[in-house]
Protein backbone atom coordinates (compact mmCIF):
# COMPACT_ATOMS: atom_id res chain seq x y z
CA UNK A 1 -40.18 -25.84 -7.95
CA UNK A 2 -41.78 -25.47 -4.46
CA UNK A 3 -44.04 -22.59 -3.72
CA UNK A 4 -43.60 -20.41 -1.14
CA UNK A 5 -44.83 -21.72 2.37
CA UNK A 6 -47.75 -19.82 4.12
CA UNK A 7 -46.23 -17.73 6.94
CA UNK A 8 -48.48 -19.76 9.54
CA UNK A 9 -46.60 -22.88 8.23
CA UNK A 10 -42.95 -21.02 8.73
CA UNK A 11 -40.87 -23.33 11.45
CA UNK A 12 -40.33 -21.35 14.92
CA UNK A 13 -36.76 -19.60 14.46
CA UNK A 14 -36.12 -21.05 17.17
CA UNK A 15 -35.27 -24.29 15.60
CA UNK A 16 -33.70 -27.17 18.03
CA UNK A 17 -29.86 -27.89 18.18
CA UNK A 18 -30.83 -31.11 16.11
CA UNK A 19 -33.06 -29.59 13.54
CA UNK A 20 -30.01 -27.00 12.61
CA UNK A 21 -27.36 -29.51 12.92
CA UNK A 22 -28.69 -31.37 10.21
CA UNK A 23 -30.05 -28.56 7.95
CA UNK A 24 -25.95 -27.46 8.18
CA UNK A 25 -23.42 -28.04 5.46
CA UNK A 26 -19.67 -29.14 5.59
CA UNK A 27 -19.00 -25.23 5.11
CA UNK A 28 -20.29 -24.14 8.19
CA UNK A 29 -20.30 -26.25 11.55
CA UNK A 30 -19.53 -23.29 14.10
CA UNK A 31 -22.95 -21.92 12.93
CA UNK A 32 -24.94 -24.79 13.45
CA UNK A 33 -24.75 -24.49 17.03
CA UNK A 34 -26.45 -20.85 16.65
CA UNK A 35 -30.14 -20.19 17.19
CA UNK A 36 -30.80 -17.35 15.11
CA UNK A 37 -33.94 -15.83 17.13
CA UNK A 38 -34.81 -14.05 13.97
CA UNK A 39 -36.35 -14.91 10.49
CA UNK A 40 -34.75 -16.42 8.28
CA UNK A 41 -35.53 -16.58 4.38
CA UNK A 42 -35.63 -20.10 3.10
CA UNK A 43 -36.25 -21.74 -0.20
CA UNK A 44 -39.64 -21.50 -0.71
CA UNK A 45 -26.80 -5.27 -18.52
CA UNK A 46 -23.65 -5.82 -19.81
CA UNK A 47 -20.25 -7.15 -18.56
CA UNK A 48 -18.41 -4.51 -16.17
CA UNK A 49 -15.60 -2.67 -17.28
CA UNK A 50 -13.33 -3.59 -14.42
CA UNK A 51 -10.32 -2.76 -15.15
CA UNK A 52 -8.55 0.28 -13.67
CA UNK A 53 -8.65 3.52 -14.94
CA UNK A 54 -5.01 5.15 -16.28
CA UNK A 55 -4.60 9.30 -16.12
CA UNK A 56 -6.71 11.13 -18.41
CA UNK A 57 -5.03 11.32 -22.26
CA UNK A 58 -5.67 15.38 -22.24
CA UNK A 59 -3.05 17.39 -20.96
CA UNK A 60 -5.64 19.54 -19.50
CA UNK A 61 -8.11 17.06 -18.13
CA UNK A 62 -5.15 15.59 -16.28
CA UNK A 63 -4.24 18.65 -14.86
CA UNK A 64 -7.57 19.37 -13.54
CA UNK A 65 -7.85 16.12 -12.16
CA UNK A 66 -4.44 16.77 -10.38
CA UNK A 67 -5.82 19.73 -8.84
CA UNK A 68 -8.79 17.96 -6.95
CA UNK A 69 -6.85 15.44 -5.86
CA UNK A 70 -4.38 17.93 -4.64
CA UNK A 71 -7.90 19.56 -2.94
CA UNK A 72 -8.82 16.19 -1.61
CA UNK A 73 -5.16 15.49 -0.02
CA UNK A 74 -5.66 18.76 2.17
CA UNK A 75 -8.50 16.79 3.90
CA UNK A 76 -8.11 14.08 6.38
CA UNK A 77 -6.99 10.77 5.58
CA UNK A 78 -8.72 7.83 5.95
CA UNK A 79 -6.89 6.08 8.60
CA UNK A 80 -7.48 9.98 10.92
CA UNK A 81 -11.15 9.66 11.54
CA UNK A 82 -13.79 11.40 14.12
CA UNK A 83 -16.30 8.59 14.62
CA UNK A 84 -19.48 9.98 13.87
CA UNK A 85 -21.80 10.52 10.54
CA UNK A 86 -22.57 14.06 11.95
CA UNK A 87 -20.73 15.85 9.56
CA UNK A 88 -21.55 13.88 6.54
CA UNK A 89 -25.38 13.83 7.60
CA UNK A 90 -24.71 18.13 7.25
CA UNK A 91 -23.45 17.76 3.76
CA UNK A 92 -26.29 15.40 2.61
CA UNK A 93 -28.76 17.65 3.91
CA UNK A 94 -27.85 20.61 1.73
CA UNK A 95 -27.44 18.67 -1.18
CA UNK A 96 -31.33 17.82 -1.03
CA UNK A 97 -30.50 13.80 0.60
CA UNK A 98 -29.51 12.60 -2.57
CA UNK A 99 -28.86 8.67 -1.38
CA UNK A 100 -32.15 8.54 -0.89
CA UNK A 101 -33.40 8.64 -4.35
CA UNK A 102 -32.01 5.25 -5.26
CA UNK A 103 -32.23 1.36 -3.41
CA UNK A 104 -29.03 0.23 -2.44
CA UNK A 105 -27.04 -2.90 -1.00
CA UNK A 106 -24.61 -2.11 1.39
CA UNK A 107 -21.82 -4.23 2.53
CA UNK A 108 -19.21 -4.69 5.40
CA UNK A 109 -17.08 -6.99 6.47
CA UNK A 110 -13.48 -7.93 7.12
CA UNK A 111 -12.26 -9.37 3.56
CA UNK A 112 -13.87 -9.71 0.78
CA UNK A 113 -16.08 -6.80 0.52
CA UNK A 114 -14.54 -5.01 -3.41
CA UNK A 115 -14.78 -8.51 -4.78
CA UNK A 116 -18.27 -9.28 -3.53
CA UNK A 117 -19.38 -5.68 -4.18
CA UNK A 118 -18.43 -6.30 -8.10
CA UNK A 119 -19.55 -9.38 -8.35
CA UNK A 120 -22.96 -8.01 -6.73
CA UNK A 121 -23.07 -4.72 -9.19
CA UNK A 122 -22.27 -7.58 -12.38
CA UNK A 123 -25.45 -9.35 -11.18
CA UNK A 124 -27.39 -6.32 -11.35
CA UNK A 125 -25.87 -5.52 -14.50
CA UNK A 126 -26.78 -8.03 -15.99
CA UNK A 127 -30.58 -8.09 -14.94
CA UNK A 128 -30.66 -4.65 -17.15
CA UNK A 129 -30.62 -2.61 -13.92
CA UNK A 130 -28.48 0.46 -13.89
CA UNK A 131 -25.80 0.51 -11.19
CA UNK A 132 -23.45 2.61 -8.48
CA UNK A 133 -20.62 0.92 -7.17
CA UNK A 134 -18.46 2.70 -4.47
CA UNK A 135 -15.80 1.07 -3.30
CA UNK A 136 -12.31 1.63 -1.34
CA UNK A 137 -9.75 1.68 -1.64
CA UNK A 138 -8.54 2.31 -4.77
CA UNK A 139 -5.57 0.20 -7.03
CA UNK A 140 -4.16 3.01 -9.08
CA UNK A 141 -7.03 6.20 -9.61
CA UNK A 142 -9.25 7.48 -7.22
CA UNK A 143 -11.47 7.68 -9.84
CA UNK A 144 -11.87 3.99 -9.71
CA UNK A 145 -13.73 4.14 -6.17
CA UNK A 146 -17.16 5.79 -7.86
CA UNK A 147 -18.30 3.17 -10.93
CA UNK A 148 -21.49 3.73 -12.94
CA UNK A 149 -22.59 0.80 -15.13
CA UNK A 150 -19.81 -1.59 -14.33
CA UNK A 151 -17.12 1.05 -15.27
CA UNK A 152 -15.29 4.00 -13.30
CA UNK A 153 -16.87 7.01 -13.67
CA UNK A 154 -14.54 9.74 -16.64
CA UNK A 155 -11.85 11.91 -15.43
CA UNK A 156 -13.93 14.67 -16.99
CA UNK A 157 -16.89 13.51 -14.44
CA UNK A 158 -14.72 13.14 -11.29
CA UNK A 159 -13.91 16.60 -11.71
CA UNK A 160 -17.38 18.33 -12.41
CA UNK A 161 -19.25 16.16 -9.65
CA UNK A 162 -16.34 17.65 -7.45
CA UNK A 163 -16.87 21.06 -8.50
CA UNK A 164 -20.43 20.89 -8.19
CA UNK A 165 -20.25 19.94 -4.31
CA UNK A 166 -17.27 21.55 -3.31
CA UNK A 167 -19.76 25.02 -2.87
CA UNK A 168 -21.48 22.78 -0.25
CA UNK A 169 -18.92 20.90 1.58
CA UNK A 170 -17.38 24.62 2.00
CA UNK A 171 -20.31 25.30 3.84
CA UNK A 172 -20.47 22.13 5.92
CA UNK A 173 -16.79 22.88 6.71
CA UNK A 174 -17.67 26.14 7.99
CA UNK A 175 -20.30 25.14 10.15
CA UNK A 176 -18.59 21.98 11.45
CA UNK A 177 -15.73 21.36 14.76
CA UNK A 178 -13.89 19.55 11.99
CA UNK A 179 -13.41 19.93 8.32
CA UNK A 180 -14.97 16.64 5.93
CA UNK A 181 -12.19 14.41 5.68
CA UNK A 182 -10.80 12.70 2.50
CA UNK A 183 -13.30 10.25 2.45
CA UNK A 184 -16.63 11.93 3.49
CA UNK A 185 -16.03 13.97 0.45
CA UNK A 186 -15.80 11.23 -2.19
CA UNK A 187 -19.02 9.58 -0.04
CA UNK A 188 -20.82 12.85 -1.21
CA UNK A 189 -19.45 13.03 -4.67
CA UNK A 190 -20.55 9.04 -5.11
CA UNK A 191 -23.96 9.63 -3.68
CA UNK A 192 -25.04 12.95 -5.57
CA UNK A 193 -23.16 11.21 -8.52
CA UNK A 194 -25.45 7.91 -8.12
CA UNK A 195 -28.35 10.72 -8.02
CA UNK A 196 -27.34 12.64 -11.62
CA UNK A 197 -27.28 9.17 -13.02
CA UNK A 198 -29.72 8.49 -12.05
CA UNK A 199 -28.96 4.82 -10.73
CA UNK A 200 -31.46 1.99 -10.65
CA UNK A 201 -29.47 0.99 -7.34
CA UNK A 202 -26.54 1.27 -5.67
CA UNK A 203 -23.58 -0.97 -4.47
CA UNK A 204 -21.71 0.56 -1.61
CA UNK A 205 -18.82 -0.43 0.57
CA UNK A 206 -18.02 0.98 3.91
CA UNK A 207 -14.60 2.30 4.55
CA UNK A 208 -14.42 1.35 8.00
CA UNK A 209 -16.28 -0.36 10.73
CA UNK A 210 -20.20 0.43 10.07
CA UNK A 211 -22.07 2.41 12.40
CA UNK A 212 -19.99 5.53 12.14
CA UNK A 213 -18.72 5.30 8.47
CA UNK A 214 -19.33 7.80 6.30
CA UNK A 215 -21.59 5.63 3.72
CA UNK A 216 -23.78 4.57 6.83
CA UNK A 217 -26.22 7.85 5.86
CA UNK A 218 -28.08 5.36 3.55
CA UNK A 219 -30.74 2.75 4.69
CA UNK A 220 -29.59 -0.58 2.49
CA UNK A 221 -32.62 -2.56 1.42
CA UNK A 222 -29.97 -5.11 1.75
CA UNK A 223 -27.10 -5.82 4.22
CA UNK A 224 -24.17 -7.70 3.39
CA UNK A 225 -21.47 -8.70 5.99
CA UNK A 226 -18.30 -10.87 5.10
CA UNK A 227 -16.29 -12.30 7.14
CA UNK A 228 -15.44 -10.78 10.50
CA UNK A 229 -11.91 -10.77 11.29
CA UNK A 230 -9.27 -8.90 13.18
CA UNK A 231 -8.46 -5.87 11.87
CA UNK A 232 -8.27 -2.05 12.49
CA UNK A 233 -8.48 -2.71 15.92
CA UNK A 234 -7.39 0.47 17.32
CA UNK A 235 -11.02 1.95 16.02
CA UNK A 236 -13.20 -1.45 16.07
CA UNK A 237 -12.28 -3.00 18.83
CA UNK A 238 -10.08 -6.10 19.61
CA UNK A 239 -12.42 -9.12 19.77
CA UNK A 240 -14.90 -10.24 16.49
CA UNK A 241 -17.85 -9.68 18.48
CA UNK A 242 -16.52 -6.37 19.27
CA UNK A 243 -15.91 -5.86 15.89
CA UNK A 244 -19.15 -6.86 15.02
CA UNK A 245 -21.07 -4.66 17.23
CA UNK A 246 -19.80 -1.62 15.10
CA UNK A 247 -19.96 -3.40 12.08
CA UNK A 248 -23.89 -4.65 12.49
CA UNK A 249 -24.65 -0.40 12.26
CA UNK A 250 -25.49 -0.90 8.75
CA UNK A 251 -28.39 -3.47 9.27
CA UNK A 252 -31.44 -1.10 9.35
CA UNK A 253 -35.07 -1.77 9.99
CA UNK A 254 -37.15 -4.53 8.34
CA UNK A 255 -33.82 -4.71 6.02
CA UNK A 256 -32.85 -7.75 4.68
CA UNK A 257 -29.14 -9.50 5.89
CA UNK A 258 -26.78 -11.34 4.25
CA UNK A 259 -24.53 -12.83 6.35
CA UNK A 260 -21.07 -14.87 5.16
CA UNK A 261 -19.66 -17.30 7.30
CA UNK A 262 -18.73 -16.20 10.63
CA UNK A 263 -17.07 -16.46 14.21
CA UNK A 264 -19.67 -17.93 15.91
CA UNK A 265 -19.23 -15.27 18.71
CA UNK A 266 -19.68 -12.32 15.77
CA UNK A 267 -22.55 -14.31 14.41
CA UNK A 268 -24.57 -13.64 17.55
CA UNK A 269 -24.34 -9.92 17.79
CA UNK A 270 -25.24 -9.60 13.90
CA UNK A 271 -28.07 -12.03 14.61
CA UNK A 272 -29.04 -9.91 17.73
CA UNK A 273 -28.87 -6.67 15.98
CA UNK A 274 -30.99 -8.38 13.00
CA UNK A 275 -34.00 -9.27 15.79
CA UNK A 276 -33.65 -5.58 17.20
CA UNK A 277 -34.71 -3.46 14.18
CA UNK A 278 -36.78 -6.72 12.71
CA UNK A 279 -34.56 -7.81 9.92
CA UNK A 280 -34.20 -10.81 8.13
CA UNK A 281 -31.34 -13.12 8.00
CA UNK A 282 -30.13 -15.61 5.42
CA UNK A 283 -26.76 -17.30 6.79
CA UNK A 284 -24.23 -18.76 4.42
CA UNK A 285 -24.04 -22.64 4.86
CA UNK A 286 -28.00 -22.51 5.80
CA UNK A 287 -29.65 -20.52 3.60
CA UNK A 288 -27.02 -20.14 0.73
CA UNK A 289 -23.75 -21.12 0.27
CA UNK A 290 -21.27 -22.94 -2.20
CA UNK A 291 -22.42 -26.61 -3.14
CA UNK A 292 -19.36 -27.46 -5.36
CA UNK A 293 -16.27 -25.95 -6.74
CA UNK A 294 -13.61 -26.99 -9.25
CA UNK A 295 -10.04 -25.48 -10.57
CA UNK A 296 -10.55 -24.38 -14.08
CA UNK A 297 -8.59 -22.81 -16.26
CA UNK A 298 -8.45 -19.03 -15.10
CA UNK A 299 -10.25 -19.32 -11.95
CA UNK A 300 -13.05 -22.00 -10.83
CA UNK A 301 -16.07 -23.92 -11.96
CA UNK A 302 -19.06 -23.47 -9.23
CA UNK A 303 -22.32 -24.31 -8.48
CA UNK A 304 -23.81 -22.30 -5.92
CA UNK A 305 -26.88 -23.05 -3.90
CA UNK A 306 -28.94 -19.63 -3.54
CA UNK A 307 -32.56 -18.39 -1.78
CA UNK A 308 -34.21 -20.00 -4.94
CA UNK A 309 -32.46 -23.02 -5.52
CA UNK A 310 -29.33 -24.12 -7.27
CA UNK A 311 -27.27 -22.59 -9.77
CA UNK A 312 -24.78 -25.41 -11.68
CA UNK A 313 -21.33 -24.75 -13.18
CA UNK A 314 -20.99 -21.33 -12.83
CA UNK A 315 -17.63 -20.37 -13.98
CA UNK A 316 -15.68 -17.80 -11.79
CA UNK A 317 -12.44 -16.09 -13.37
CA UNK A 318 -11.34 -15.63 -10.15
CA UNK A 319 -8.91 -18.19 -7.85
CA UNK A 320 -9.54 -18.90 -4.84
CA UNK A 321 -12.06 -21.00 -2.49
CA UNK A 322 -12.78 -17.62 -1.12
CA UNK A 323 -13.98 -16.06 -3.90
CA UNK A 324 -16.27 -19.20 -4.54
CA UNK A 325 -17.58 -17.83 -0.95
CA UNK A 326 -17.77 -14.11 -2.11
CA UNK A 327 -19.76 -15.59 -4.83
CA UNK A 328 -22.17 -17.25 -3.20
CA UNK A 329 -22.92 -13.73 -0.56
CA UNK A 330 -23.25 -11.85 -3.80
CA UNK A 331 -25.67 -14.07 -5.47
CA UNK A 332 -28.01 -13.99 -2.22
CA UNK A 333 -27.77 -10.47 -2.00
CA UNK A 334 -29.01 -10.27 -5.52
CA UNK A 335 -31.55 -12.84 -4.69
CA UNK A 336 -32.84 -10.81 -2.05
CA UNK A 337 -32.96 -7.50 -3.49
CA UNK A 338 -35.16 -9.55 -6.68
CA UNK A 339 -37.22 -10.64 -3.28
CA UNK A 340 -36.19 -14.49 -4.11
CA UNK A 341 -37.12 -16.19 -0.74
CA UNK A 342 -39.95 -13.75 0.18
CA UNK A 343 -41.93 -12.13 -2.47
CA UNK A 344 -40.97 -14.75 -5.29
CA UNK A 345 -39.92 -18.79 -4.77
CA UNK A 346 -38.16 -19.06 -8.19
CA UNK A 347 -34.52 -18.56 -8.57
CA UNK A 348 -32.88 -16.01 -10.70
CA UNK A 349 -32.35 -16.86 -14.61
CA UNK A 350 -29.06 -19.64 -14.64
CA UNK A 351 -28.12 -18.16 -17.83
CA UNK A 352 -27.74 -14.26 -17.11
CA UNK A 353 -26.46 -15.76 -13.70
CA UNK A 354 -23.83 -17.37 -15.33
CA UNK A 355 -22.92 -14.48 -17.76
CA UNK A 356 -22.49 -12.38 -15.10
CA UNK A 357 -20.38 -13.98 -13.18
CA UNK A 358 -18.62 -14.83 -16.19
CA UNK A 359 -17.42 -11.51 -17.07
CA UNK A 360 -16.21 -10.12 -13.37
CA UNK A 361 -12.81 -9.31 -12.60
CA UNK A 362 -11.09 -8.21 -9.30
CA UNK A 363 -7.64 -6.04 -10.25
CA UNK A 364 -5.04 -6.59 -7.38
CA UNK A 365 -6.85 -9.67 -5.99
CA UNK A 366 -4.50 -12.51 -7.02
CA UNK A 367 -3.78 -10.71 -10.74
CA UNK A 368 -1.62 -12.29 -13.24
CA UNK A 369 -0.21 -9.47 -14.80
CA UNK A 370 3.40 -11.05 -16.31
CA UNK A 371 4.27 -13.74 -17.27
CA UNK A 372 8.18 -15.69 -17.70
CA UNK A 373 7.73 -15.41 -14.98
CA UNK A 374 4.50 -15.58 -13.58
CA UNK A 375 3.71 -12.28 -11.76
CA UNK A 376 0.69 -12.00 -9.69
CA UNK A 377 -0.91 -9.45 -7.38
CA UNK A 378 -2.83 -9.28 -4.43
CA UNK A 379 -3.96 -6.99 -1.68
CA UNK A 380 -3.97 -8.95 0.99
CA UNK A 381 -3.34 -6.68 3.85
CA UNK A 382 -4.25 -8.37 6.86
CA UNK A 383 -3.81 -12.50 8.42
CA UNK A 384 -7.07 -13.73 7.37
CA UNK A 385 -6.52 -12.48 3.79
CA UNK A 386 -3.30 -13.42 2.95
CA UNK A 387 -4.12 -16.75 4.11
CA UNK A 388 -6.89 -16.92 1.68
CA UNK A 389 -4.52 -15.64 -0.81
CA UNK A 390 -1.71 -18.48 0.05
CA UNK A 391 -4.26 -21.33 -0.27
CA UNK A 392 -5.43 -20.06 -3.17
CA UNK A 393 -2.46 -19.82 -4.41
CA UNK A 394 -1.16 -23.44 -3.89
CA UNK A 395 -4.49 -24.66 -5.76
CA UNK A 396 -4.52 -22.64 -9.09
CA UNK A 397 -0.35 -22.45 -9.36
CA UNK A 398 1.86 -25.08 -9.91
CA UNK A 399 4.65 -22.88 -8.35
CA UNK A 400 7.91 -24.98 -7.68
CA UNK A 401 10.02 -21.55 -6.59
CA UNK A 402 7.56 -18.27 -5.60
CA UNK A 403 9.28 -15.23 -4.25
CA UNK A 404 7.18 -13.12 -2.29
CA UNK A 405 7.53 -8.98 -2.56
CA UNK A 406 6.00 -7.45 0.33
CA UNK A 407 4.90 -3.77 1.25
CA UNK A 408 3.07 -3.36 4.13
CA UNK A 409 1.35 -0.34 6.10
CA UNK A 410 2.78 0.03 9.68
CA UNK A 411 -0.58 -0.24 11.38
CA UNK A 412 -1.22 -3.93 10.00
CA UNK A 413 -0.40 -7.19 11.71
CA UNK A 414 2.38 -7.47 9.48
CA UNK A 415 3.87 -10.26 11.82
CA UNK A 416 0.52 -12.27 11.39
CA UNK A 417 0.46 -11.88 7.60
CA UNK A 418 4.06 -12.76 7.12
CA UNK A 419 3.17 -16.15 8.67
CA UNK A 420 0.68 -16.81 6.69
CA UNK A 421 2.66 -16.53 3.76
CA UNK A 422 6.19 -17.92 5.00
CA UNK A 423 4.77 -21.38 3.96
CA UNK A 424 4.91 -20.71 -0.15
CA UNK A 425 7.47 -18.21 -0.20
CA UNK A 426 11.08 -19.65 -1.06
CA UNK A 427 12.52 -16.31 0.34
CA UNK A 428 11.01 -12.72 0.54
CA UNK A 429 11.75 -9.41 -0.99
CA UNK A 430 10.69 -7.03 1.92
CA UNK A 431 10.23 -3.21 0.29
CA UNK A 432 7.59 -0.09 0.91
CA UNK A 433 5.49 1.43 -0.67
CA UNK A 434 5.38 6.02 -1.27
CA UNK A 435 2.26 6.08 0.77
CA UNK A 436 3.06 7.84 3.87
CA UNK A 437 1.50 4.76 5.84
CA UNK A 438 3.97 2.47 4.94
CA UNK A 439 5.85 0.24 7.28
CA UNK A 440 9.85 1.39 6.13
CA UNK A 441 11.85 -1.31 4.86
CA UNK A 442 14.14 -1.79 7.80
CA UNK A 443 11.54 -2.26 10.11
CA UNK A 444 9.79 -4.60 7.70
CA UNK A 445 13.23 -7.17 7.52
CA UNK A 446 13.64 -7.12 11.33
CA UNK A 447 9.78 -8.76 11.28
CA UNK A 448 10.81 -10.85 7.84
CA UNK A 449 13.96 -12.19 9.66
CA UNK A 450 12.25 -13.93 12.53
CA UNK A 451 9.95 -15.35 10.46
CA UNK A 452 11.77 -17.01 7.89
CA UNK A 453 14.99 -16.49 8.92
CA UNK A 454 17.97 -14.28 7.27
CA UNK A 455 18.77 -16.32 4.40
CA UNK A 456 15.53 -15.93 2.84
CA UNK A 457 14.94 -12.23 3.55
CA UNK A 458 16.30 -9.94 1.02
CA UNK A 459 15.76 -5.94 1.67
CA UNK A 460 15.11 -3.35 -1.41
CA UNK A 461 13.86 -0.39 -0.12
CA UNK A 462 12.27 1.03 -3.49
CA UNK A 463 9.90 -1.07 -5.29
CA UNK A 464 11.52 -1.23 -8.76
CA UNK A 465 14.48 -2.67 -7.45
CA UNK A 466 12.14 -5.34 -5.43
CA UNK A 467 10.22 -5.58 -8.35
CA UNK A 468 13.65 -6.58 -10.27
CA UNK A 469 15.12 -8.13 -7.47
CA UNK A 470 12.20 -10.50 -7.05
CA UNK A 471 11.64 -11.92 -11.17
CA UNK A 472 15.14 -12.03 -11.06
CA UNK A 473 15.52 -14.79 -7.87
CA UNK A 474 12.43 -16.71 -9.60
CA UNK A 475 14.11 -16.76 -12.88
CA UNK A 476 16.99 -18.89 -11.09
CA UNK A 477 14.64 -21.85 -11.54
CA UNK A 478 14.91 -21.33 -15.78
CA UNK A 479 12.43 -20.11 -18.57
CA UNK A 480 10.63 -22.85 -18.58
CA UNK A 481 10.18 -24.03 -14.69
CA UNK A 482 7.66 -22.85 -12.01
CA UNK A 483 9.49 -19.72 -10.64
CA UNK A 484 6.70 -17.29 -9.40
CA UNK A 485 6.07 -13.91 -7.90
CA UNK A 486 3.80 -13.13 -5.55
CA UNK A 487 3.11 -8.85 -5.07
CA UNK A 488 1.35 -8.29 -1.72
CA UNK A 489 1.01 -6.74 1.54
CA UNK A 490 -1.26 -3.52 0.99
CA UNK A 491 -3.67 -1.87 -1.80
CA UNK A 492 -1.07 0.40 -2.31
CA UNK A 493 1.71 -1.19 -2.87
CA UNK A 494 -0.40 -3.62 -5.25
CA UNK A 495 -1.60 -0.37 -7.20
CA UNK A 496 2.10 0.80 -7.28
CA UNK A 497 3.20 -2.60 -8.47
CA UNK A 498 0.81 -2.75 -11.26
CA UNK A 499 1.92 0.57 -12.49
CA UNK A 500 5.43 -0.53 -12.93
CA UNK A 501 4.34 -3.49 -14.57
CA UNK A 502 2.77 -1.75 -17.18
CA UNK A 503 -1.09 -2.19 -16.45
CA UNK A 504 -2.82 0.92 -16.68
């Protein structure tokens, strides 16, 4: 094991188009072409609980619960925003600045960002480190956004973290143009919750964007931005460097960035941003990335190259070359927050590595939850992730028939995401979710038709009877042949699903 080079001996940043052409990997050839202009670092607890939470046992518990997400529904949505951190800045204030108390590692991104953020809080975990995760949104419980230790926070807690800030957001309300919203409230509860723990660190994911979100009150000692695609354009703007001008607002002075593989035009705002407020950068397929992956039973057998060297067969319950990738971010960030690369040469310990990663789990992202016939869920709301989901899908199920149910929300490319799955569906079971966001069925077919054509679009506007409709077309291929389904479109309708399939 190398020691860490002398900063006089560090190469300028400004390497030449042939010294970063052959430093690249296979995984990342639009990036080789970059010249970061910044620094870069170089080589030089137990398993989460991640399953979802159900409703609380006690009659009463459940009803109090009910209540404060009846309180919570009053609020603004999260898709009705006022871009600015003005108000949630107020409510932070009066409850003493309680994100400050604790490091955290906060992440953005396109895709990606739930699975990396668990993966990241199983690492810590598992280092003996006590953790926050907040994440959005949520499968089935809103509980299930606010984690402490790997495992949502109680019913019983929900409620009395509520109680004790609703005296304060009252007052921010009062004082404010606009009331919170929906999700600056559970931003407070999370934070002053992270606080009571108290938390060794925390894990959170933005809602939306970056520079205006709600979580962006905290200063990440880390930065973590996955992929960059299209999406929410309405609010982020309509091009990836566009999108990744808001999105760089979480990459704070003399932090440290973690950047997935990106659009090579996104890649040079975050790497601009990054030289601004003196950050530095480690760049998946440079720095870190994915040296080797293999199919395994139940998800994949890695070996990951981090800031300290290489980490061999790593197994990953999880499908999916993308995950690999989501992997590989979360590992660096973990790195970096340990100070591998900078303070420290060595890697993390292999072994606690590879128990960590061992026990995480991602409900709703590609989620066998039947089987006879194979059921599986995933979120995939957008083009770039359900075409993620359909590769993955081709390499970890032998499907010969898979019947896709799809729920989308009417502000989604839903045209875009259909096409990406019109290649492994046999025909589609087009349906919508209660959510009030939903795309309606109708709508949904007209879309469904000109992509695969009316023979292979079936319409069931309530999802029990797609549910049925959908195990009973894959049946047609027998017990004991490859007839799949495939649950997607939206969170929702993924959460919905797995309710009516009896998880949780």
């Amino acid at each position: 094991m190398s020691d860490l080079p002398d900063e006089n001996d560090q190469p300028d940043p400004l390497d030449s188009f042939e010294e970063i052409v052959e430093a690249e990997t296979d995984r990342d050839p639009d990036l080789a072409v970059i010249e970061a202009g910044s620094r870069t670092l170089r080589t030089l607890g137990g398993p989460p609980q991640a399953d979802v939470p159900a409703r609380p046992q006690d009659p009463e518990v459940d009803k109090a619960l009910r209540q404060v997400e009846a309180d919570l529904a009053t609020r603004w949505g999260e898709t009705k925003l006022e871009p600015s951190v003005s108000r949630i800045s107020a409510l932070m204030d009066v409850l003493g600045d309680p994100q400050r108390s604790y490091p955290s590692i906060h992440i953005t991104g396109t895709n990606g960002k739930t699975s990396t953020a668990r993966m990241i809080e199983a690492l810590l975990g598992a280092f003996d480190l006590r953790t926050g995760r907040y994440t959005s949104p949520h499968v089935q419980s809103v509980t299930e956004r606010i984690s402490l230790d790997g495992a949502p926070v109680s019913a019983e807690r929900f409620i009395e973290t509520y109680q004790d800030i609703k005296p304060y957001v009252e007052m921010v309300d009062s004082a404010q143009e606009y009331r919170l919203s929906f999700f600056e409230v559970l931003t407070g509860m999370a934070y002053a919750a992270f606080a009571d723990a108290p938390v060794d660190v925390a894990v959170v994911e933005v809602g939306m964007g970056g520079s205006w979100d709600a979580t962006n009150v905290i200063d990440g000692d880390v930065a973590v931005v996955t992929p960059i695609d299209l999406d929410h354009t309405d609010r982020l703007g309509e091009t990836h460097a566009a999108i990744a001008t808001e999105k760089s607002g979480i990459i704070k002075q003399d932090a440290t960035v973690i950047l997935a593989q990106q659009p090579v035009d996104a890649a040079q705002v975050l790497l601009k941003k990054a030289v601004e407020v003196n950050a530095t950068v480690a760049r998946e397929g440079l720095e870190f990335g994915v040296v080797a992956r293999h199919v395994a039973v139940g998800g994949q057998l890695v070996t990951l190259r981090g800031l300290g060297g290489e980490y061999p067969e790593v197994y990953l319950p999880l499908h999916g070359a993308h995950q690999a990738h989501n992997a590989a971010v979360a590992l660096a960030a973990v790195e970096a927050f340990f100070g591998v690369g900078a303070q420290r040469a060595e890697p993390l310990d292999v072994d606690t590595v590879r128990k960590a990663f061992a026990a995480v789990s991602s409900p709703g992202r590609l989620e066998v939850v039947r089987r006879s016939p194979t059921v599986v869920l995933d979120a995939a709301h957008n083009p770039a992730g359900a075409l993620a989901a359909a590769e993955a899908v081709r390499e970890a199920f032998d499907f010969t028939r898979l019947i896709g149910v799809v729920g989308a929300s009417g502000d989604k490319n839903v045209r875009g995401l259909l096409e990406a799955f019109e290649p492994i569906f046999a025909e589609v079971v087009v349906t919508q979710n209660t959510s009030h966001r939903a795309m309606g069925a109708d709508e949904l077919a007209a879309i469904a038709v000109e992509v695969f054509g009316e023979e292979r679009v079936q319409v069931e506007p309530r999802l029990p009877d797609a549910l049925e409709a959908a195990i009973t077309l894959a049946e047609e291929e027998g017990e004991f042949a490859g007839g799949g389904v495939l649950v997607t479109g939206s969170v929702i309708t993924v959460g919905e699903a797995r309710l009516l399939l009896g998880k949780g």
